[in-house]
Protein backbone atom coordinates (compact mmCIF):
# COMPACT_ATOMS: atom_id res chain seq x y z
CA UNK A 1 0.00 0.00 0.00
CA UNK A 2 1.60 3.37 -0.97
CA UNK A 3 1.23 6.76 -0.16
CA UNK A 4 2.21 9.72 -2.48
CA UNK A 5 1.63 13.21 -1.85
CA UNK A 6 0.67 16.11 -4.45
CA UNK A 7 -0.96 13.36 -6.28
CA UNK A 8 -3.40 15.44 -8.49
CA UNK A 9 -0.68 16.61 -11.39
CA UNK A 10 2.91 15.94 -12.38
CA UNK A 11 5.11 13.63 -10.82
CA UNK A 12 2.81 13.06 -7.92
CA UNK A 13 -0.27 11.93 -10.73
CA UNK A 14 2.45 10.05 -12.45
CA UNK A 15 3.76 8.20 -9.60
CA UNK A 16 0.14 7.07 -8.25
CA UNK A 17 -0.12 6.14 -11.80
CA UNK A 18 3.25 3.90 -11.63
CA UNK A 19 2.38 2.19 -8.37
CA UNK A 20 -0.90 1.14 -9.54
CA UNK A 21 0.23 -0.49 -12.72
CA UNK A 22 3.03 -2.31 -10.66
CA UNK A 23 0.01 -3.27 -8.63
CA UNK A 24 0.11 -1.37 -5.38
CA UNK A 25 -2.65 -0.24 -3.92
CA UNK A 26 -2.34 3.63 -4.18
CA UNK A 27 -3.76 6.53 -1.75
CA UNK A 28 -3.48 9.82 -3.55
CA UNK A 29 -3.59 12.82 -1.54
CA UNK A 30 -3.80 16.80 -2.42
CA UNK A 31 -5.76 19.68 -2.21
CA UNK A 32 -7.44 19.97 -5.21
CA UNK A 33 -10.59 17.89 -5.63
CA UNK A 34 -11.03 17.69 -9.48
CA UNK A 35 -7.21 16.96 -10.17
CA UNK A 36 -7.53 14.22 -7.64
CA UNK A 37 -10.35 12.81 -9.59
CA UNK A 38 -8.30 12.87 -12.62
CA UNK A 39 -5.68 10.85 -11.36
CA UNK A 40 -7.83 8.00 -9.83
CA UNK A 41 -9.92 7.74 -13.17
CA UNK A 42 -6.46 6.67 -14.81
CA UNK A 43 -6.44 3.46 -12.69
CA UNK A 44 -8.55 1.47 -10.40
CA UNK A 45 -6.07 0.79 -7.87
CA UNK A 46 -6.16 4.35 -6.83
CA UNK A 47 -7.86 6.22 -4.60
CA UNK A 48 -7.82 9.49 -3.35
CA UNK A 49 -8.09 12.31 -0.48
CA UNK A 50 -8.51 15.60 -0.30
CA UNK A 51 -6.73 17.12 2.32
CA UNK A 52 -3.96 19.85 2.95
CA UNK A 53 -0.80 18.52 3.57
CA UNK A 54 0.20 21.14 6.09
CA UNK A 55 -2.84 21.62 8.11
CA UNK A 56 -2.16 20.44 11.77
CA UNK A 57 -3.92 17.27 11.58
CA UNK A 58 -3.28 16.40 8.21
CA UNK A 59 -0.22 13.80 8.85
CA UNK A 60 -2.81 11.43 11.35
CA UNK A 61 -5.69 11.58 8.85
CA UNK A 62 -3.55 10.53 6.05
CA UNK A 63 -2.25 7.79 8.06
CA UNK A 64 -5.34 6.75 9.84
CA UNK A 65 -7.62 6.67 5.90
CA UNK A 66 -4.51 4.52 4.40
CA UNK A 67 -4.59 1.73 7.52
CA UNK A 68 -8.30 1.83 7.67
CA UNK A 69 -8.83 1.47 4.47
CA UNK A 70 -6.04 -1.30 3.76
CA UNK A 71 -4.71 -2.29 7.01
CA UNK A 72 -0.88 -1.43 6.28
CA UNK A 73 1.10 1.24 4.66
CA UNK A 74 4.70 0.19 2.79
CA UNK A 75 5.45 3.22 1.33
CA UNK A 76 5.45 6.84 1.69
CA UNK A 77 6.27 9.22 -1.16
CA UNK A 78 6.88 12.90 0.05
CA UNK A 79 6.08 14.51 -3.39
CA UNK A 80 3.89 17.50 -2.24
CA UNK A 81 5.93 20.71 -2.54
CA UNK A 82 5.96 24.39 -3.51
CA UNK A 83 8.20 26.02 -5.49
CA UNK A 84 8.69 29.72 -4.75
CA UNK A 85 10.28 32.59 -6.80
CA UNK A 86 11.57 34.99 -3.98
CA UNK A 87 14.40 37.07 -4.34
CA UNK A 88 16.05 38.22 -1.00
CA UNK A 89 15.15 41.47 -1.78
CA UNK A 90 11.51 40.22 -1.54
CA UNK A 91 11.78 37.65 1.02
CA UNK A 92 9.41 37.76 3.65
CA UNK A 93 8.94 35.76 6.66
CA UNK A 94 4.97 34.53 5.93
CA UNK A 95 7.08 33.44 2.68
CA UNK A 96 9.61 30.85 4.04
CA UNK A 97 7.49 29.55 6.18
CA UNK A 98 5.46 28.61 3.72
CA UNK A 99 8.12 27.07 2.11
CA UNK A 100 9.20 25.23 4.66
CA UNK A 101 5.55 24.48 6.03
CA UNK A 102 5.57 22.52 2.73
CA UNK A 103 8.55 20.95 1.64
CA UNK A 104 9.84 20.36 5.12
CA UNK A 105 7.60 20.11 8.05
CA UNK A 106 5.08 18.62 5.94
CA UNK A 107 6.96 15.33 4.68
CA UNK A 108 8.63 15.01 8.66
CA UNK A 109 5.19 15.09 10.04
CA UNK A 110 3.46 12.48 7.38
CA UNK A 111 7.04 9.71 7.50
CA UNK A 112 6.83 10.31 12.03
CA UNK A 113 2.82 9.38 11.90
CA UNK A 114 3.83 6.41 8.97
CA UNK A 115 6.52 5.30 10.80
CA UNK A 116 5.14 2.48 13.01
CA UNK A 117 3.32 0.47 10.27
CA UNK A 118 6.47 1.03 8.49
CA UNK A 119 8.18 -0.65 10.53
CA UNK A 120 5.99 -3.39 10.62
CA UNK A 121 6.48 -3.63 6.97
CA UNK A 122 9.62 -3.16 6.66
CA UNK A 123 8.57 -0.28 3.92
CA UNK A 124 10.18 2.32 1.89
CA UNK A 125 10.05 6.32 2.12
CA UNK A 126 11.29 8.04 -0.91
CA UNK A 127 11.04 12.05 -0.91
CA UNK A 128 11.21 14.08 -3.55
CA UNK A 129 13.80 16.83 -3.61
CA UNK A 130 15.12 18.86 -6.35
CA UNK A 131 18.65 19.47 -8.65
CA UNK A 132 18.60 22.74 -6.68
CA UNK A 133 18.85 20.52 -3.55
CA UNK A 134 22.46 20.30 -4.36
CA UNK A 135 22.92 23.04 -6.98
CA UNK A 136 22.36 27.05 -6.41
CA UNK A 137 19.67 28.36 -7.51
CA UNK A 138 18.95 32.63 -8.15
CA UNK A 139 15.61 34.03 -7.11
CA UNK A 140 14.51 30.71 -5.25
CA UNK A 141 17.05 30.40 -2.38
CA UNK A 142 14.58 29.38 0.27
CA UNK A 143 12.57 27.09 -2.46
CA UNK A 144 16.81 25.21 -2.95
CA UNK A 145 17.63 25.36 0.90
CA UNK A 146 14.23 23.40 1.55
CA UNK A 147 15.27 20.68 -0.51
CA UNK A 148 18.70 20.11 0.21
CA UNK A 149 17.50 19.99 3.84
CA UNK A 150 15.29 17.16 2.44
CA UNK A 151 18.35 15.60 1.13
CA UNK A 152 19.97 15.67 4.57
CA UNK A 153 16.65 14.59 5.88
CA UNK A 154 16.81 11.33 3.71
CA UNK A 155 20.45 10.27 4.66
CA UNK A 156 19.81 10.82 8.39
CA UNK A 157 16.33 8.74 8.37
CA UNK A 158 17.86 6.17 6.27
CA UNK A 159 20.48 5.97 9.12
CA UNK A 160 18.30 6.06 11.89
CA UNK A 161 15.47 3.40 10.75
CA UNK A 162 17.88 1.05 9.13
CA UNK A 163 18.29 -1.09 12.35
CA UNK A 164 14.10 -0.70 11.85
CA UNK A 165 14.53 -2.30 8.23
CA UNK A 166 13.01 0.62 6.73
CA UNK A 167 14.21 2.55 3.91
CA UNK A 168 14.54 5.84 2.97
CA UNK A 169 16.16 7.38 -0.52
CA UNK A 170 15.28 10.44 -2.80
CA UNK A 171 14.89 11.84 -6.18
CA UNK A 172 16.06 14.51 -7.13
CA UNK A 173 13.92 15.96 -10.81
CA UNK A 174 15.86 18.31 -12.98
CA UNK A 175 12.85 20.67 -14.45
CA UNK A 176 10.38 18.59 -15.28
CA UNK A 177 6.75 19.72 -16.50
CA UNK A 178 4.20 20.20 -14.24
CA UNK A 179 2.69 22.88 -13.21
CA UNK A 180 5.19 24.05 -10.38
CA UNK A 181 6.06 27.34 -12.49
CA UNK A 182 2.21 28.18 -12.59
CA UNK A 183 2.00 27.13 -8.68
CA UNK A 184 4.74 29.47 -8.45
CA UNK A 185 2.70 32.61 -10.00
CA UNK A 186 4.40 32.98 -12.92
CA UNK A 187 2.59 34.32 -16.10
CA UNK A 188 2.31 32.49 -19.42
CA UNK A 189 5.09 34.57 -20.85
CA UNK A 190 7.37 33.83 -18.29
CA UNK A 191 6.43 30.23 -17.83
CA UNK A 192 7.60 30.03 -21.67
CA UNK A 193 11.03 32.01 -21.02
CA UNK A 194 11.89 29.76 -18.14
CA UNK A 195 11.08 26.30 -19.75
CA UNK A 196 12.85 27.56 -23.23
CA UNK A 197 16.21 28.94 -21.15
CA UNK A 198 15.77 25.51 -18.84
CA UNK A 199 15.77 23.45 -21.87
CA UNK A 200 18.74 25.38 -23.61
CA UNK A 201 21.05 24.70 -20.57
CA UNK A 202 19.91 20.84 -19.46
CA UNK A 203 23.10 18.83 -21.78
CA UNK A 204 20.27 16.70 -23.17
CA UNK A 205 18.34 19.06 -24.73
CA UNK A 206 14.99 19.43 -23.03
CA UNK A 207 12.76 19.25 -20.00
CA UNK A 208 12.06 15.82 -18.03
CA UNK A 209 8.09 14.15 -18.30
CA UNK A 210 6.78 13.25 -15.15
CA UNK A 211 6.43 9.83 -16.21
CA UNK A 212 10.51 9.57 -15.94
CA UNK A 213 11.36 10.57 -13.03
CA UNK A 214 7.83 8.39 -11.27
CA UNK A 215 10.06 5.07 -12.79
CA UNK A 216 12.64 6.07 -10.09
CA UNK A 217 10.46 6.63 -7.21
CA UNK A 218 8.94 3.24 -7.64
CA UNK A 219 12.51 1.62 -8.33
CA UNK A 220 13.54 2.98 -4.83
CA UNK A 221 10.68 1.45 -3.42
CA UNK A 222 11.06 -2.46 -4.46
CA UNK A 223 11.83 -5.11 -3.19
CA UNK A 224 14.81 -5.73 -5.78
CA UNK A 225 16.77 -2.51 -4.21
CA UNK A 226 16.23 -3.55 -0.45
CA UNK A 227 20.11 -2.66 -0.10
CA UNK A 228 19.88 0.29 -1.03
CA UNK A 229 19.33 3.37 1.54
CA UNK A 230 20.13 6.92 2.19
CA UNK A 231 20.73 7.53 -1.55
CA UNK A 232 19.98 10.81 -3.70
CA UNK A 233 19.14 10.44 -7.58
CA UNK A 234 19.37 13.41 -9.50
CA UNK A 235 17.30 12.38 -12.67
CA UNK A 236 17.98 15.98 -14.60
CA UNK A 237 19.21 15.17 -17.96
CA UNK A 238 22.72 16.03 -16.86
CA UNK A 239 21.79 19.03 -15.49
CA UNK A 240 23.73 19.04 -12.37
CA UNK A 241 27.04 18.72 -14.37
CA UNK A 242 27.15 22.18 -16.18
């Protein structure tokens, strides 16, 4: 039984997606109603819930659907995340926290509340973080410091629940489409000018598919790659070497 976070578009709809045709059974959670509905109509095996990731409660009602409902949880994908354009000249404090609130505390919160049926399965967490985990990134500072600390937030879990027999690696997408840059509040035009100057620089010539970098996530999660822990894979198109 898998969980995966900002399931209603991108690599979050295209990991539910991936996990249901391996033949997990897949809880799909997000905020938005009618792109959750999209992604379960793509495969029986998934189901959904509407919820916001970083409301208070949201980590125990995640949990407590997914063990009612199936009676186990063996992985957790931490997908859900924000990316924000802030300058320093512009930062604010309401805006890092909601950074953070999302690509930090949010993912801690739902692996603690998963942790004891993960144990009992002996499961998997893979997070999603980011090339700009590891690489700088102008304008978005907060948005790149949020996901290397999710990179140092995989290799210190993987340590810590490996006695525990449970697993935890990452994934780290190069730009991939979704619709992060409109999340972001970016307008069409600019949307265009970042994908077309994101494409020019990534050494193999364009912009990932969600589909490509949801092979990965599920990959970390089998059984076949059960020695495998604390690991970060960039899938960027060579991004992070220029």
């Amino acid at each position: 039984m898998v969980v995966v976070t900002g399931a209603g578009s991108g690599i979050g709809q295209a990991a539910a997606v991936a996990f249901a045709n391996a033949g997990g059974k897949v809880l799909g959670v997000g905020r938005r109603t009618e792109a959750l509905a999209e992604t379960a109509a793509m495969h029986s095996g998934i189901e959904t819930m509407s919820i916001d990731v970083c409301a208070p409660d949201a980590a125990g009602k995640i949990v407590a659907h997914a063990v009612d409902r199936w009676g186990r949880i063996d992985v957790v994908v931490n997908n859900a995340g924000i990316l924000a354009m802030m300058p320093l000249s512009d930062v604010t404090a309401n805006g890092i926290n909601r950074v953070l609130a999302t690509n930090v505390t949010a993912p801690s919160m739902l692996a603690s509340a998963a942790l004891p049926h993960l144990k009992t399965s002996r499961g998997a967490i893979v997070n999603v973080s980011s090339t700009f985990g590891h690489r700088p990134i102008a304008d978005a500072s907060h948005y790149g410091a949020s996901k290397a600390a999710i990179e140092q937030l995989t290799r210190s879990w993987a340590l810590e629940l490996a006695a525990d027999g449970v697993r935890v690696n990452a994934v780290a997408p190069g730009p991939t489409e979704s619709g992060a840059l409109a999340g972001a509040g970016l307008t069409g035009v600019q949307i265009n000018a970042v994908k077309d100057a994101e494409a020019a620089r990534i050494p193999l010539g364009r912009r990932g598919e969600p589909a490509e970098v949801a092979e990965w996530i599920v990959r970390f999660a089998d059984a076949q790659t059960a020695w495998l822990t604390g690991q970060v894979l960039t899938v960027d198109g060579g991004l992070e070497l220029v």
